[in-house]
PDB file of N, CA and C in Angstrom:
ATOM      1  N   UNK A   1      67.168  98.621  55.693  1.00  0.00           N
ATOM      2  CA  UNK A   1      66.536  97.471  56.307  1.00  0.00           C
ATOM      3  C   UNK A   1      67.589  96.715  57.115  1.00  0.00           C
ATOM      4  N   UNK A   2      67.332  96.345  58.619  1.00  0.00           N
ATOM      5  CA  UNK A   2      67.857  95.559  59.346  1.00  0.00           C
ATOM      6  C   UNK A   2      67.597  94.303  59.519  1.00  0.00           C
ATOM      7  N   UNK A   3      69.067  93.345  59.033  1.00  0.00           N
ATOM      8  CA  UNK A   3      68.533  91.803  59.455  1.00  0.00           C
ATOM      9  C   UNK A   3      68.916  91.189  60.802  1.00  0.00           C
ATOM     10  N   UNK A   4      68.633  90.171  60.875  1.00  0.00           N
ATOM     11  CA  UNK A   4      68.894  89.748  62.097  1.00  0.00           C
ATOM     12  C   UNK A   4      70.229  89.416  62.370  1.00  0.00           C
ATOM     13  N   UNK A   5      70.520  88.776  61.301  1.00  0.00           N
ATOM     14  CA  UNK A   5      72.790  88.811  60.855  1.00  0.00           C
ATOM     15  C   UNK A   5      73.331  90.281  61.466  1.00  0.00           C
ATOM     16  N   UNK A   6      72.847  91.228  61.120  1.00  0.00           N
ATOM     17  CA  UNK A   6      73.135  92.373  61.330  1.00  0.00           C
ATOM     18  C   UNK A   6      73.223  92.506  62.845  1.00  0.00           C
ATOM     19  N   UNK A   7      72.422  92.515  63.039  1.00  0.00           N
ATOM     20  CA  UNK A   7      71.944  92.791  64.936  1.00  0.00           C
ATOM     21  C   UNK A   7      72.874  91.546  65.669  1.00  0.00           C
ATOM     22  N   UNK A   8      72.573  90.606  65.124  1.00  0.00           N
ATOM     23  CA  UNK A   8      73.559  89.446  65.696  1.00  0.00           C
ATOM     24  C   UNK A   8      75.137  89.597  65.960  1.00  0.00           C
ATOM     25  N   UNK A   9      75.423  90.386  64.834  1.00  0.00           N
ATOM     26  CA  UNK A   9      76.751  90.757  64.188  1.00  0.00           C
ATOM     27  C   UNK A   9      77.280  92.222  65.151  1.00  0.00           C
ATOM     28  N   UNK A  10      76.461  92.519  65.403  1.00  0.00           N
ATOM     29  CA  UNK A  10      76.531  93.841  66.218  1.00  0.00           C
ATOM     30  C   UNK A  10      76.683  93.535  67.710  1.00  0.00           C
ATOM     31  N   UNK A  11      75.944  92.549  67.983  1.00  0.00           N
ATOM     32  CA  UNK A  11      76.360  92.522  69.453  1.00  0.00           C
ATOM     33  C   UNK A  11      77.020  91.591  69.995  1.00  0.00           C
ATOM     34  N   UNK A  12      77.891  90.699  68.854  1.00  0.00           N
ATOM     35  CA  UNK A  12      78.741  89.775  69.083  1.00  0.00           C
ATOM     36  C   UNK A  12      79.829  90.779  69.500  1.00  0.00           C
ATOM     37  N   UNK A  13      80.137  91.907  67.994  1.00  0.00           N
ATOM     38  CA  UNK A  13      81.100  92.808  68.160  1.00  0.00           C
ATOM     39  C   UNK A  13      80.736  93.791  69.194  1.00  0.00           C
ATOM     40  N   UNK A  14      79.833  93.953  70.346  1.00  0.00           N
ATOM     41  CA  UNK A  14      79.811  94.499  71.710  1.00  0.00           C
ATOM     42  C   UNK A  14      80.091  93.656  72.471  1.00  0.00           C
ATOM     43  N   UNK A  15      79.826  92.539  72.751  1.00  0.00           N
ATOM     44  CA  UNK A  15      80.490  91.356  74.126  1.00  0.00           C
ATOM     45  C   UNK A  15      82.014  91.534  73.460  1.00  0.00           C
ATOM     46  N   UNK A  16      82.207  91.293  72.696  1.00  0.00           N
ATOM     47  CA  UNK A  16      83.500  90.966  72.327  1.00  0.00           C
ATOM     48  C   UNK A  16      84.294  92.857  72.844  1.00  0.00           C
ATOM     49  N   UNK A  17      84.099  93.618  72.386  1.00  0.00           N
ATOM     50  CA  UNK A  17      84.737  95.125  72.901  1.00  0.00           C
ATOM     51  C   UNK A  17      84.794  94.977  74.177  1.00  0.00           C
ATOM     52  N   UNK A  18      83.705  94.873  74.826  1.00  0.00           N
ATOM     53  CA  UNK A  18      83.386  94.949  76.304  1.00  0.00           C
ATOM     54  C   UNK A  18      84.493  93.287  77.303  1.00  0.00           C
ATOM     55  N   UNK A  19      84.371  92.797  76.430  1.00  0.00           N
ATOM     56  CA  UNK A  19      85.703  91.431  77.156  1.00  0.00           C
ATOM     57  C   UNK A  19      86.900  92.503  76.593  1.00  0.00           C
ATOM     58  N   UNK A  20      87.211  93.060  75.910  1.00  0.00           N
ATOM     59  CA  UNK A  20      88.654  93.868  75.599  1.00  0.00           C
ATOM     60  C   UNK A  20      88.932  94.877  76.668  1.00  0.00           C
ATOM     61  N   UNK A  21      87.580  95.785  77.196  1.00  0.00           N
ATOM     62  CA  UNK A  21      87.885  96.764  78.040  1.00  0.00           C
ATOM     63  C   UNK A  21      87.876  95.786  79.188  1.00  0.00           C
ATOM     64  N   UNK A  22      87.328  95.059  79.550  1.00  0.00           N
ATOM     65  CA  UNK A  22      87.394  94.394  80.395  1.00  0.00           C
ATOM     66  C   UNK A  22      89.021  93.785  81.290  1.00  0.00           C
ATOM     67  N   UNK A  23      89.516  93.039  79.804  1.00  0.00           N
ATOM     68  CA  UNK A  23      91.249  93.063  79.984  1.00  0.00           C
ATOM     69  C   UNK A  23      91.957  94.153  80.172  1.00  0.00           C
ATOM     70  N   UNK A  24      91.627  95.102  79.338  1.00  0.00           N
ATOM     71  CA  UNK A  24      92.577  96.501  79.250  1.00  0.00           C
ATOM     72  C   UNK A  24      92.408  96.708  80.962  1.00  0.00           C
ATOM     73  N   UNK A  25      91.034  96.888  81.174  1.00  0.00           N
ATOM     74  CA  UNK A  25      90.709  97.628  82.627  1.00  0.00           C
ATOM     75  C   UNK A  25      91.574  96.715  83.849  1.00  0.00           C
ATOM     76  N   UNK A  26      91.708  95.161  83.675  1.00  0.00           N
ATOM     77  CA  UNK A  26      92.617  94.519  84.552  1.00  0.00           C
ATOM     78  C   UNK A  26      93.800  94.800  84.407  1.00  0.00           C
ATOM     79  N   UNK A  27      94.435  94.761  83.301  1.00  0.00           N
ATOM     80  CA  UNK A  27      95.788  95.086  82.960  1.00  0.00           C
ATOM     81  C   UNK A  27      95.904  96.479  83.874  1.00  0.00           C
ATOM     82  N   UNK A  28      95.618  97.418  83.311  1.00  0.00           N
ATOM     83  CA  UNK A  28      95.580  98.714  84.301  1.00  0.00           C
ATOM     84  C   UNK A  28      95.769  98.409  85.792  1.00  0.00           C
ATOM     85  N   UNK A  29      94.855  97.766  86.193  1.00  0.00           N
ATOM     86  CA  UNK A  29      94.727  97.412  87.737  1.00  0.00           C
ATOM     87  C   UNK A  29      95.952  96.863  87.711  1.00  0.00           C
ATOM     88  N   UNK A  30      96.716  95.630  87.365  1.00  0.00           N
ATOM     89  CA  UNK A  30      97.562  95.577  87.148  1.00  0.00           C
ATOM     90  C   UNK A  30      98.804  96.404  87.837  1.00  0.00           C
ATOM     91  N   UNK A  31      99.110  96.620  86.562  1.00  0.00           N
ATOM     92  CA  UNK A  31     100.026  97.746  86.648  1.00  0.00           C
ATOM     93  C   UNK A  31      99.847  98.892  87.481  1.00  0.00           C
ATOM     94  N   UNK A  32      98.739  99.971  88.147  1.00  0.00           N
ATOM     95  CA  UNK A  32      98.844 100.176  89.217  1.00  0.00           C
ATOM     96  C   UNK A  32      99.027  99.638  90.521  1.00  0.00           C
ATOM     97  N   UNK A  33      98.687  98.414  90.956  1.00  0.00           N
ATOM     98  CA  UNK A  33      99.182  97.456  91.700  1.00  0.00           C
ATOM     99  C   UNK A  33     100.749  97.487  91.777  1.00  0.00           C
ATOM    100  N   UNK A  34     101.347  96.964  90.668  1.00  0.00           N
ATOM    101  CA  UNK A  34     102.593  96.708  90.999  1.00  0.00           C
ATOM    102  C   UNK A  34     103.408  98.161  90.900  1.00  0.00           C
ATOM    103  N   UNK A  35     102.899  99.510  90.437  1.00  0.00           N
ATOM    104  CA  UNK A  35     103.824 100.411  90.819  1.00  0.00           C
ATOM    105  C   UNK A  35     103.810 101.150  92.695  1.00  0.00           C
ATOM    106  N   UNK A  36     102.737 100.574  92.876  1.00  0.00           N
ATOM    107  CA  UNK A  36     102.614 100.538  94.578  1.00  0.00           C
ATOM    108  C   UNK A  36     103.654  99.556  95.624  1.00  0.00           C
ATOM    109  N   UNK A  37     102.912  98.283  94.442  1.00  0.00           N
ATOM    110  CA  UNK A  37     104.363  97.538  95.251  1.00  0.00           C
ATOM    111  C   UNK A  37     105.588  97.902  94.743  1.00  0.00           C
ATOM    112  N   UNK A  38     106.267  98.414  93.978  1.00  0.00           N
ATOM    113  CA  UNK A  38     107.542  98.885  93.440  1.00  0.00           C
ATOM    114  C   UNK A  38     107.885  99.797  94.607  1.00  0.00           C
ATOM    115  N   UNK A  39     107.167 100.851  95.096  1.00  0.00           N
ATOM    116  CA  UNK A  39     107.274 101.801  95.860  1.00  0.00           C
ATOM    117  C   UNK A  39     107.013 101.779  97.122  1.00  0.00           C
ATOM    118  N   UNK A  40     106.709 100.395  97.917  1.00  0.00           N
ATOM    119  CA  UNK A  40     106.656  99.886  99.099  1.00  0.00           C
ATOM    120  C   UNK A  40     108.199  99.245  98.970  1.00  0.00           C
ATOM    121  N   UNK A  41     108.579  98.720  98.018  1.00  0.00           N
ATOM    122  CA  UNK A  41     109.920  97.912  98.017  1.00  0.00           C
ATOM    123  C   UNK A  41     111.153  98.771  97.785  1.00  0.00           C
ATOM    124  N   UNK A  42     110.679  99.989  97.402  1.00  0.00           N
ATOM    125  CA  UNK A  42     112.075 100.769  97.509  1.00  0.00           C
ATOM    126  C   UNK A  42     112.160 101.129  98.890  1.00  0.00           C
ATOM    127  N   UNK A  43     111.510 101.775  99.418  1.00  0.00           N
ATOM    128  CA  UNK A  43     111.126 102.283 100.954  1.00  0.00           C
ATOM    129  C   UNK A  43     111.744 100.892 101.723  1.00  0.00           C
ATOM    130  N   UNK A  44     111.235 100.131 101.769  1.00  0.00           N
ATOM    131  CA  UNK A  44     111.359  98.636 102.947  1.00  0.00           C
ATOM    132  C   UNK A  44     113.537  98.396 102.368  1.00  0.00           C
ATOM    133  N   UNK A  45     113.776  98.606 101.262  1.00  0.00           N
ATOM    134  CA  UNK A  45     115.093  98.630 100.686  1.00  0.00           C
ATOM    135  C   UNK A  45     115.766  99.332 101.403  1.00  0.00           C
ATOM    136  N   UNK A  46     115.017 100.870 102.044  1.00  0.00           N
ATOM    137  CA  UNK A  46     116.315 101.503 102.448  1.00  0.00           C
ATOM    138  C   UNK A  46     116.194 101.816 104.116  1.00  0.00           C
ATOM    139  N   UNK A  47     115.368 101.254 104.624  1.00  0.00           N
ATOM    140  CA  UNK A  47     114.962 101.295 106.130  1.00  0.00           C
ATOM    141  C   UNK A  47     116.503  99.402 106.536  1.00  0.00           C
ATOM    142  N   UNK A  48     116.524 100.281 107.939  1.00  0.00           N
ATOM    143  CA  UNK A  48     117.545  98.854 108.461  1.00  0.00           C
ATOM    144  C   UNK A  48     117.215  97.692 108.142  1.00  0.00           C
ATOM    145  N   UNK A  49     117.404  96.860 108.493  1.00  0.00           N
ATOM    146  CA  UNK A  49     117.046  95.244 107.947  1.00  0.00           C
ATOM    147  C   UNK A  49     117.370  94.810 109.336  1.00  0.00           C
ATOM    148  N   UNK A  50     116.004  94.868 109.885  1.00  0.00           N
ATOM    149  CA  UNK A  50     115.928  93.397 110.580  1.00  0.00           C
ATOM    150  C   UNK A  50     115.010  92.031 110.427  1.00  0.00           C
ATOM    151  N   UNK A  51     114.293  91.016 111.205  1.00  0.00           N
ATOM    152  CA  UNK A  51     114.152  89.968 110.995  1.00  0.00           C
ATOM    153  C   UNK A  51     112.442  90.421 110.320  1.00  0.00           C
ATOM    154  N   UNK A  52     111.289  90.969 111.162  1.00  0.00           N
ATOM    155  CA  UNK A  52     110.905  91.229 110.480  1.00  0.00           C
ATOM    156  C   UNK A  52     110.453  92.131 108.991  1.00  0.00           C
ATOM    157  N   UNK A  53     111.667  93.301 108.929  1.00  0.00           N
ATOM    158  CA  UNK A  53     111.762  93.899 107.452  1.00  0.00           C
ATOM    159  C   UNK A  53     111.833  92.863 106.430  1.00  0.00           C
ATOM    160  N   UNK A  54     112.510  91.864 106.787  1.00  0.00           N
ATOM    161  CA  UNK A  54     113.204  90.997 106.152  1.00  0.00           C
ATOM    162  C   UNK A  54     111.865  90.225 105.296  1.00  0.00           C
ATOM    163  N   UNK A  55     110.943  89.947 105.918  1.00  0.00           N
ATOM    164  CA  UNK A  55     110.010  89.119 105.652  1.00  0.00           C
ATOM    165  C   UNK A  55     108.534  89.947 105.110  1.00  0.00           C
ATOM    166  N   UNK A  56     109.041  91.145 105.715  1.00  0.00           N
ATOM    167  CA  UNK A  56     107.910  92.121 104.354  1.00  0.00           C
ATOM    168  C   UNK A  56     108.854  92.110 102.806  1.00  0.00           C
ATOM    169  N   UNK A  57     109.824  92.176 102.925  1.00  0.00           N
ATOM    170  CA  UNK A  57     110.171  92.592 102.160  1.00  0.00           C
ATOM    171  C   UNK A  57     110.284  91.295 100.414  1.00  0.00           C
ATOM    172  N   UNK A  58     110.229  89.967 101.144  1.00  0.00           N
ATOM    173  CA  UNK A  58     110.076  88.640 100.767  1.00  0.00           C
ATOM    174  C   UNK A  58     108.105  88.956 100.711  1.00  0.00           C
ATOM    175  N   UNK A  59     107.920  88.652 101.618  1.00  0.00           N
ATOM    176  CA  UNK A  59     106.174  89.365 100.943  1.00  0.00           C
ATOM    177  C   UNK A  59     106.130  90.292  99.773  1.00  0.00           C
ATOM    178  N   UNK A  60     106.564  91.314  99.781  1.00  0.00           N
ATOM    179  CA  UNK A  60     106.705  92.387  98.581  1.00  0.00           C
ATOM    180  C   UNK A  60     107.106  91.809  97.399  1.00  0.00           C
ATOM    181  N   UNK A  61     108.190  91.261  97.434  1.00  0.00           N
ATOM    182  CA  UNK A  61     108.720  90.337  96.003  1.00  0.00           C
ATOM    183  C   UNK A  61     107.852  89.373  95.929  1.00  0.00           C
ATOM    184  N   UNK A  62     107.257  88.586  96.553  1.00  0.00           N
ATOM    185  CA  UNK A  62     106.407  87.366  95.538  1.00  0.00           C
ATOM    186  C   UNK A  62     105.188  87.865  95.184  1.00  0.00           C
ATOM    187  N   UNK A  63     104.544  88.775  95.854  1.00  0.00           N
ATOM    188  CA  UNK A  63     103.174  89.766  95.044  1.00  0.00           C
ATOM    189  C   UNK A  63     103.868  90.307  93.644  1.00  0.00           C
ATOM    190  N   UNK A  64     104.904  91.069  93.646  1.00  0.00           N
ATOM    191  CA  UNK A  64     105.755  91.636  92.896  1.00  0.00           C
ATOM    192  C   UNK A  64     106.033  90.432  91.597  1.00  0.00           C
ATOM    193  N   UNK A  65     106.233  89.327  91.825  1.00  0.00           N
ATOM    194  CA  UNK A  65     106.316  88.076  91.171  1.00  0.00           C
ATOM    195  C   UNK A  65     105.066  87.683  90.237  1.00  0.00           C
ATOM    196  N   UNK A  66     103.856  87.617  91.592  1.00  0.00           N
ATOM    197  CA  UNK A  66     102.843  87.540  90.905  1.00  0.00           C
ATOM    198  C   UNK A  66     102.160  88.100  89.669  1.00  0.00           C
ATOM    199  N   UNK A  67     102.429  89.321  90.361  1.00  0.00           N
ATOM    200  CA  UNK A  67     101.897  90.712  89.330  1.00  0.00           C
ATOM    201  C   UNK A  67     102.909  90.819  87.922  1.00  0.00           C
ATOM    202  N   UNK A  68     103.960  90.675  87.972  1.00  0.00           N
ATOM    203  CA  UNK A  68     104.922  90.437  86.797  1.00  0.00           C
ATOM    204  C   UNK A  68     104.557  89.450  85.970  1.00  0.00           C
ATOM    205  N   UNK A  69     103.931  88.245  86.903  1.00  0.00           N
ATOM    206  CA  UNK A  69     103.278  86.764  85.872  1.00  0.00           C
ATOM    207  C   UNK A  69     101.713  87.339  85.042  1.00  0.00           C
ATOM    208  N   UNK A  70     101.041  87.854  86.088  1.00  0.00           N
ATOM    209  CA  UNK A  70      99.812  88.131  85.744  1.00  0.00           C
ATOM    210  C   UNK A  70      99.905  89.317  84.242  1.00  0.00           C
ATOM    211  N   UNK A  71     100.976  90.104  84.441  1.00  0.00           N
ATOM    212  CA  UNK A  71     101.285  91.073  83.328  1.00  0.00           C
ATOM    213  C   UNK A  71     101.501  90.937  82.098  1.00  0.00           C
ATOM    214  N   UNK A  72     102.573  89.370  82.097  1.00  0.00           N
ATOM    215  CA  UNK A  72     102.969  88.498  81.238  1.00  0.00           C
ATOM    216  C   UNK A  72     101.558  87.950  80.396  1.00  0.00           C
ATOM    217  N   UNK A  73     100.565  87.598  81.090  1.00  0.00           N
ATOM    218  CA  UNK A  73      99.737  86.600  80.777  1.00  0.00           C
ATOM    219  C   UNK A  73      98.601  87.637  80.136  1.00  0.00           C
ATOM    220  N   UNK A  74      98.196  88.655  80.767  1.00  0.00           N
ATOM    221  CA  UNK A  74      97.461  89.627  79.874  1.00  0.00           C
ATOM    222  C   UNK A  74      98.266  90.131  78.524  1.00  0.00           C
TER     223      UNK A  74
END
């Protein structure tokens, strides 16, 4: 016999899984994100440096920043 505690209890513990994959699935995004930017910033690292490299490359680090905070926080 099923009570309503039961059923209640059941799909608290489904919203609640589904907010977990939910994080896991950002975290992921995440972290693929920043191994893209890792690998835009080695590349822009070893090309000459001029004025505008200079300023992708300051773009690259504060996404890079971001994504390190956002990583932290998940």
């Amino acid at each position: 016999m099923v009570t309503t505690g039961m059923i209640t209890g059941g799909l608290s513990f489904l919203n609640l899984s589904r907010q977990k994959m939910r994080t896991h699935f950002k975290l992921f995004k995440i972290i693929g994100q920043s191994g893209k930017i890792l690998s835009k910033l080695d590349k822009a690292y070893e090309r000459p440096r001029d004025a505008q490299c200079l300023d992708n490359i300051r773009k690259l680090e504060k996404e890079w920043d971001k994504l390190l905070w956002l990583q932290e926080e998940y």
